[in-house]
Protein backbone atom coordinates (compact mmCIF):
# COMPACT_ATOMS: atom_id res chain seq x y z
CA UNK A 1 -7.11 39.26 22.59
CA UNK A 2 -4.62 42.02 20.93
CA UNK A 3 -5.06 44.27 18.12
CA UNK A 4 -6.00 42.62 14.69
CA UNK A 5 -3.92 44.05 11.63
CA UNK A 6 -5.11 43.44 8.12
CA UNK A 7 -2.59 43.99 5.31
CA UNK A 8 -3.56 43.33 1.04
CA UNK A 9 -0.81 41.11 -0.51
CA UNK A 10 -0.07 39.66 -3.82
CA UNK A 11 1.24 36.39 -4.28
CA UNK A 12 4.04 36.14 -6.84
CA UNK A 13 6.00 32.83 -7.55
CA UNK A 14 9.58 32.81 -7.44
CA UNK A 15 12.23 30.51 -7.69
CA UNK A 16 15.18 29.55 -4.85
CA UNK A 17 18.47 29.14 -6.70
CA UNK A 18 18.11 25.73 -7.13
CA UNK A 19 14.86 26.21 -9.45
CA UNK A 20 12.53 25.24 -7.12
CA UNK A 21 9.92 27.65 -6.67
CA UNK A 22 7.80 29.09 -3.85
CA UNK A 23 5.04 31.81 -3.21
CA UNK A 24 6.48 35.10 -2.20
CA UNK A 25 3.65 37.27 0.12
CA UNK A 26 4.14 40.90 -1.69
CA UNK A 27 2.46 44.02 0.39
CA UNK A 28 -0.08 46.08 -1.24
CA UNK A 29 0.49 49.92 -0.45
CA UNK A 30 2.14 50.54 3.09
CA UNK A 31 3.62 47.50 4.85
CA UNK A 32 3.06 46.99 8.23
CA UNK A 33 6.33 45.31 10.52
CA UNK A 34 4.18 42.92 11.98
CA UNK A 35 6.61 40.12 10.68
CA UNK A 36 9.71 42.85 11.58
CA UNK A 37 12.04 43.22 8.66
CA UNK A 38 11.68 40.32 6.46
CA UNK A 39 9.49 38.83 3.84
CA UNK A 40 6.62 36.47 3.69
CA UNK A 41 6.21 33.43 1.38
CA UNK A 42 4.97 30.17 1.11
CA UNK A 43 6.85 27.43 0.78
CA UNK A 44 5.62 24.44 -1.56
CA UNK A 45 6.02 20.71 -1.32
CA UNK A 46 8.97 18.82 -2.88
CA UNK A 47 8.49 18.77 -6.39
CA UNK A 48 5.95 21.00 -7.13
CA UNK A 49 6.15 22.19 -10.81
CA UNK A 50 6.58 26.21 -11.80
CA UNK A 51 3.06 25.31 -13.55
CA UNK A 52 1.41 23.96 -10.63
CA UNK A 53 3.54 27.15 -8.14
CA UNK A 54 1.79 29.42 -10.83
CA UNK A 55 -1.91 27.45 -10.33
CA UNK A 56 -1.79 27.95 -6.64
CA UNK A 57 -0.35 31.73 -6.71
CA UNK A 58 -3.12 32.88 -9.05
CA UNK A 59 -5.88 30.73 -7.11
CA UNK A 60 -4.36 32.86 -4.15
CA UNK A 61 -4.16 36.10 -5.84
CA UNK A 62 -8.31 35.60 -6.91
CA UNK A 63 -9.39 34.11 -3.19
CA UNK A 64 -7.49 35.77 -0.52
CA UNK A 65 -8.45 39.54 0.19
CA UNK A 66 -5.64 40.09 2.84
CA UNK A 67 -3.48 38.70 5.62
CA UNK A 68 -4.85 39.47 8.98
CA UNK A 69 -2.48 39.16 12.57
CA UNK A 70 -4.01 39.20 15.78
CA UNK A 71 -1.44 40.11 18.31
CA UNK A 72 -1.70 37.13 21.36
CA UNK A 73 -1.80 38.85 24.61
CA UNK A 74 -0.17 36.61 27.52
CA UNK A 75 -0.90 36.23 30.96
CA UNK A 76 1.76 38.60 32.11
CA UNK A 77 1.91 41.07 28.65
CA UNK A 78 -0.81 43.70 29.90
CA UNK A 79 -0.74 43.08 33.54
CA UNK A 80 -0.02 46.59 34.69
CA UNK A 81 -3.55 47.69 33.13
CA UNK A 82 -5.42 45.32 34.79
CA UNK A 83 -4.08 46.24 38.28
């Protein structure tokens, strides 16, 4: 197994242009690149109201601490070090 990351996020609710909204993953402090240049969000069933987007984002915001990667090592990623 690789290298865990842990990184604190807050979970703000947006809206596409279209009105429909969604969860965007905001980084606490330093971000790490584990997702490379891009952002994080969730994105909600069809017809999901901004009241309900906003009941799940805070429910998030009070329940999740942080947002942890494990790196997945294949067969053949670390195979020098094992020779």
């Amino acid at each position: 197994m690789g290298e865990t990351k842990r990184q604190s996020y807050t979970f703000t609710v947006r809206e596409y242009g279209d009105g429909t909204p969604y969860i965007a993953c905001e980084p606490v402090g330093r971000e790490w690149r584990v997702f490379g240049k891009g952002s994080l969000s969730f994105v909600l069933p069809i017809g999901t109201t901004l009241k309900s987007a906003k009941k799940a984002g805070a429910f998030l915001n009070k329940n999740i601490d942080s947002i942890s990667f494990t790196e997945a090592l294949g067969p053949d990623k670390y195979a020098h070090r094992r020779s």
